[in-house]
N, C-alpha and C. Protein backbone atom coordinates (compact mmCIF):
# COMPACT_ATOMS: atom_id res chain seq x y z
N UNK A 1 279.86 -18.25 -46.34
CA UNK A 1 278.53 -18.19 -45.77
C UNK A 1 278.58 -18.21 -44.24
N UNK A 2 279.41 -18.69 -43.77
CA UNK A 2 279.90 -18.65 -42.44
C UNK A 2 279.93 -17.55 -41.34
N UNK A 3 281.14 -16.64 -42.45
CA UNK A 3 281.11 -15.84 -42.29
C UNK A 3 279.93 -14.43 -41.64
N UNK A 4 279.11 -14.86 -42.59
CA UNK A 4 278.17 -14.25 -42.91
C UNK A 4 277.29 -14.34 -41.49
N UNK A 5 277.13 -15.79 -41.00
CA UNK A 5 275.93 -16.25 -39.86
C UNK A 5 277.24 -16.19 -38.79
N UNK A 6 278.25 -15.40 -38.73
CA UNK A 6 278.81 -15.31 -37.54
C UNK A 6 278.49 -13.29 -37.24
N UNK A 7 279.11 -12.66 -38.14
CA UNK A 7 278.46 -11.42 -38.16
C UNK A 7 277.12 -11.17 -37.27
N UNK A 8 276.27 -12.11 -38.15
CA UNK A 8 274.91 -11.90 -37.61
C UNK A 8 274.79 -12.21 -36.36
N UNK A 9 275.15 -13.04 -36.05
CA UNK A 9 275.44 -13.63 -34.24
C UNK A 9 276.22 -12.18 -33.61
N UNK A 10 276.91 -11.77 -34.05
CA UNK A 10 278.13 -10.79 -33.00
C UNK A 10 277.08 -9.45 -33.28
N UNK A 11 276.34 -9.28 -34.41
CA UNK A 11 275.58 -7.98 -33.98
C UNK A 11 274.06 -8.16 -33.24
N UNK A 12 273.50 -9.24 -32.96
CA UNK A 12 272.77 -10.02 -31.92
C UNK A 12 273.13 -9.52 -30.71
N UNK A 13 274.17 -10.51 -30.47
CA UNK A 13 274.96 -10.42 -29.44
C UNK A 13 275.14 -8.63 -28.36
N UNK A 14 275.47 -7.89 -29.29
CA UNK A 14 276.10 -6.48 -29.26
C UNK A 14 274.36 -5.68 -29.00
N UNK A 15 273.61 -6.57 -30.05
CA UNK A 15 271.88 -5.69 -29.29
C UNK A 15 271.77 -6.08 -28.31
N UNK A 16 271.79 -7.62 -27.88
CA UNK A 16 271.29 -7.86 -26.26
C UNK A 16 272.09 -7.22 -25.40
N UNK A 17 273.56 -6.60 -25.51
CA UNK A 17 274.08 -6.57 -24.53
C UNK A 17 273.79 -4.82 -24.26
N UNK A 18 273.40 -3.96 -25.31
CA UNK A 18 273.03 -2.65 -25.48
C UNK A 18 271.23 -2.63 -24.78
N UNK A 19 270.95 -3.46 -25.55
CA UNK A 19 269.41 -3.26 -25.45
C UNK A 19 269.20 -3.98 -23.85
N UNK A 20 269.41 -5.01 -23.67
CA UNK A 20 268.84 -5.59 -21.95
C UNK A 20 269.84 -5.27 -21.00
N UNK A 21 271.11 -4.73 -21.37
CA UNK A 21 271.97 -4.61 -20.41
C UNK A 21 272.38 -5.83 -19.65
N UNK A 22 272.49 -6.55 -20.34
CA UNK A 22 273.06 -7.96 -19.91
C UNK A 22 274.11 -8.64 -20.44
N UNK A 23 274.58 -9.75 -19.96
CA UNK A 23 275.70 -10.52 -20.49
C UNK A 23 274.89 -11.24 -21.67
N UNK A 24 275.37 -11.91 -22.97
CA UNK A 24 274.70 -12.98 -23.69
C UNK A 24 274.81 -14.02 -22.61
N UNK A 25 273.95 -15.53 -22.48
CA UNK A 25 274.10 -16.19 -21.63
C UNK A 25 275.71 -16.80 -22.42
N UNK A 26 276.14 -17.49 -21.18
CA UNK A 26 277.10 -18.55 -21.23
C UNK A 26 277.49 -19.53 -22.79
N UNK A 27 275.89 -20.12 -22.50
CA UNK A 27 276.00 -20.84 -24.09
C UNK A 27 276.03 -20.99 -25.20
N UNK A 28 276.27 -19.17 -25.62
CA UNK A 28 276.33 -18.96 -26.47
C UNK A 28 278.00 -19.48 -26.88
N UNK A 29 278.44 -18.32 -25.77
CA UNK A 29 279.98 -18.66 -25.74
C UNK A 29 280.81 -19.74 -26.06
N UNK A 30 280.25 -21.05 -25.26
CA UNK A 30 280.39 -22.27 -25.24
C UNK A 30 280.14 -23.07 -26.90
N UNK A 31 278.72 -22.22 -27.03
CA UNK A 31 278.67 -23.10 -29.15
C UNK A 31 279.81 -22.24 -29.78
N UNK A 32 280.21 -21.05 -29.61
CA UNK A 32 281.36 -20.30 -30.32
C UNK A 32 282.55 -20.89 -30.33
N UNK A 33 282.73 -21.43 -28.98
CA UNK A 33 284.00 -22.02 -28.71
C UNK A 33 283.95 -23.45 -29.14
N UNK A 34 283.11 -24.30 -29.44
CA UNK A 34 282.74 -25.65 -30.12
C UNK A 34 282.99 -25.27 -31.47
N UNK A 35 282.76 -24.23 -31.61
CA UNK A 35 282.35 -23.92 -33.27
C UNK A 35 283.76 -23.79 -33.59
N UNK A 36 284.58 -23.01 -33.02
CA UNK A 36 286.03 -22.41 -33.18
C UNK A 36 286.97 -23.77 -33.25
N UNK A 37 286.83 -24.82 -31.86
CA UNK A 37 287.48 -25.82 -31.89
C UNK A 37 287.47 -26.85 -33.00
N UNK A 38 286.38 -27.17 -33.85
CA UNK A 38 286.09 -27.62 -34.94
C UNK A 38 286.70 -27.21 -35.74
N UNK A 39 287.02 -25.88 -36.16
CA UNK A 39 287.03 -25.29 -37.03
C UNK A 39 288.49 -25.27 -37.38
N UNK A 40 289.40 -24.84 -35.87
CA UNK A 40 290.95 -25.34 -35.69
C UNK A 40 291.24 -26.43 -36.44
N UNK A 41 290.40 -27.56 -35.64
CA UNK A 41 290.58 -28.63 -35.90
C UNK A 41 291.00 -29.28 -37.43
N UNK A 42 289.80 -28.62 -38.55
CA UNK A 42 290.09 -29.04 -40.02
C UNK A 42 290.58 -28.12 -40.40
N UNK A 43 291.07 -27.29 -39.73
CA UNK A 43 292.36 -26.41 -40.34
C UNK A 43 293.41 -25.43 -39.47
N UNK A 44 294.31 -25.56 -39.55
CA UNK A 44 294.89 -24.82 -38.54
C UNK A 44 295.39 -23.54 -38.82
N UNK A 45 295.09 -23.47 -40.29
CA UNK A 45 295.68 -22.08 -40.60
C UNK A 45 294.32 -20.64 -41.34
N UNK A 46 293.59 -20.77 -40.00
CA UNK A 46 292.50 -19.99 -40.08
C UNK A 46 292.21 -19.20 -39.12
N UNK A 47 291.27 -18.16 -39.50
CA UNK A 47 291.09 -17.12 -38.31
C UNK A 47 290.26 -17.71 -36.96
N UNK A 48 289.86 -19.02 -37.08
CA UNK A 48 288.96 -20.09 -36.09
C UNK A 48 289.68 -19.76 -34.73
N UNK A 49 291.05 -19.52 -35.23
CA UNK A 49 291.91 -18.89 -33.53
C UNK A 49 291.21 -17.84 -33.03
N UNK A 50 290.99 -16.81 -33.65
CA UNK A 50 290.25 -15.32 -33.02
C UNK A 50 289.11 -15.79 -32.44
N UNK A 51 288.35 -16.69 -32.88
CA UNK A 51 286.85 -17.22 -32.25
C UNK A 51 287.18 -17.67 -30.62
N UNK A 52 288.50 -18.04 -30.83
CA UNK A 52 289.05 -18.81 -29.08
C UNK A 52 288.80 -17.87 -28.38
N UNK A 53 289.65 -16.53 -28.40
CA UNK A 53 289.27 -15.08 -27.88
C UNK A 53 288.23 -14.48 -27.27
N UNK A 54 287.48 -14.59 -28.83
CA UNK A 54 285.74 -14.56 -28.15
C UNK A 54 284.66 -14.95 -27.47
N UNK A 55 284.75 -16.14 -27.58
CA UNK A 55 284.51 -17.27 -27.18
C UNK A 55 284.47 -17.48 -25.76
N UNK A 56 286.14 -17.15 -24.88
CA UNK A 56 286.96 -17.17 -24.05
C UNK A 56 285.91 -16.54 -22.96
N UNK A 57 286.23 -14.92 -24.13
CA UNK A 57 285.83 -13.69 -23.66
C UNK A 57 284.11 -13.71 -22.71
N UNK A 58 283.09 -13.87 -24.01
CA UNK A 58 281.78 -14.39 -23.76
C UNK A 58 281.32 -15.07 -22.21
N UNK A 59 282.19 -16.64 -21.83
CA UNK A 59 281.94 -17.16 -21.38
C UNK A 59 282.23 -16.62 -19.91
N UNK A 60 283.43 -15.87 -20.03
CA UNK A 60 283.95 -15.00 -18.66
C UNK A 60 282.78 -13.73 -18.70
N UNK A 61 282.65 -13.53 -19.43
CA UNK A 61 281.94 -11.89 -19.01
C UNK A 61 280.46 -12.59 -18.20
N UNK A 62 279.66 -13.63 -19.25
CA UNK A 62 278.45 -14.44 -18.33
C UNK A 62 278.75 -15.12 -16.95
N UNK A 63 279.62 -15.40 -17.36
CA UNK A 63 279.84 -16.16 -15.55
C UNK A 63 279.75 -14.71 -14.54
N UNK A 64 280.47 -13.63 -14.70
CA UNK A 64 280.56 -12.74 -13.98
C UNK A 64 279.20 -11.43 -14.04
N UNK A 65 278.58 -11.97 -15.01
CA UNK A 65 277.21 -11.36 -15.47
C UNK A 65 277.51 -9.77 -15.49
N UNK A 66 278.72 -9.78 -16.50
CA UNK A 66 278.67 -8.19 -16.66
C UNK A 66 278.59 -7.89 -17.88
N UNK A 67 277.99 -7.22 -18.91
CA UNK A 67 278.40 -6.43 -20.02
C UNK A 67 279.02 -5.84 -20.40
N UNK A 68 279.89 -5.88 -21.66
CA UNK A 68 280.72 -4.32 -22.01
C UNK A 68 279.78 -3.53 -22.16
N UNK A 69 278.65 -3.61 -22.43
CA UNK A 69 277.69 -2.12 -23.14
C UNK A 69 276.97 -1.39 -22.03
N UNK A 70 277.29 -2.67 -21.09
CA UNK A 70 276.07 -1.89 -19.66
C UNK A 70 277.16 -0.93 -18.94
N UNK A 71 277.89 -1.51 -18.33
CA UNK A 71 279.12 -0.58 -17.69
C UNK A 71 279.04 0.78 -18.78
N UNK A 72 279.23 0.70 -19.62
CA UNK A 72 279.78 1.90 -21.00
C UNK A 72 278.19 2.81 -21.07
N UNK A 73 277.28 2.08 -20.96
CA UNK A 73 276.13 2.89 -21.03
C UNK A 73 275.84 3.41 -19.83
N UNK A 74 276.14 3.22 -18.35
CA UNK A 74 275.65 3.86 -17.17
C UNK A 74 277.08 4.54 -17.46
N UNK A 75 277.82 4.84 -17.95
CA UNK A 75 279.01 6.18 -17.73
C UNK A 75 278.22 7.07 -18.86
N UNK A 76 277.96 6.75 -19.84
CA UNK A 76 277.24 7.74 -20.36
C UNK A 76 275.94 8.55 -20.05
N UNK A 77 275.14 7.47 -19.40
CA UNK A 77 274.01 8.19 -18.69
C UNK A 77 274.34 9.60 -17.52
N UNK A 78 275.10 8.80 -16.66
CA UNK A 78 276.03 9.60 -15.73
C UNK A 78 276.76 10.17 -15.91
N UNK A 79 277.14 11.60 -15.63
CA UNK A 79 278.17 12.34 -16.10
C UNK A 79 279.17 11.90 -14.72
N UNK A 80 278.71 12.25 -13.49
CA UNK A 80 279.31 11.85 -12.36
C UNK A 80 279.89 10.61 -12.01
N UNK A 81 279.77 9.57 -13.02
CA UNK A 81 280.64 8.09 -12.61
C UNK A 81 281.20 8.51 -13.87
N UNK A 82 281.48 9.47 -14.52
CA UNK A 82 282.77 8.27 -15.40
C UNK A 82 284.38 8.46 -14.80
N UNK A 83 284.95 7.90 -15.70
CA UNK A 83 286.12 7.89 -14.89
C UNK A 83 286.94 8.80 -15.48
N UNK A 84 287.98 9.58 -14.90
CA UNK A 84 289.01 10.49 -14.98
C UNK A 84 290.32 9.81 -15.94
């Protein structure tokens, strides 16, 4: 079931960052990475490691307030910025 309400979070996630062109905030990142450390925690032999990644990932991209989808969507808008 977990499973399930993490999906739903990462395709959330993937609309705000398509649809507002924004980073998710910070805290999301931060409950991912709570969530992941827990999760290590009562077990160590689970995919709860990949969440570190994301997690990681999230919290760096908000601090720096950039999107993967925004960058990727102004190269598509633009034919003239993308890159070679």
């Amino acid at each position: 079931m977990l499973g399930f309400a993490l999906i739903v979070l990462g395709m959330l996630c993937a609309w705000v960052e398509r649809t507002l062109k924004r980073a998710v905030p910070a805290r999301v990142g931060w409950a991912l990475l709570a969530l992941a450390a827990f999760g290590i925690i009562l077990d160590t032999d689970t995919g709860f490691w990949l969440g570190l990644l994301v997690a990681v990932s999230m919290i760096v991209a908000a601090k720096r307030g950039v999107s993967s989808g925004s960058a990727r969507a102004a190269r598509l808008q633009d034919p003239s910025r993308r890159e070679a």
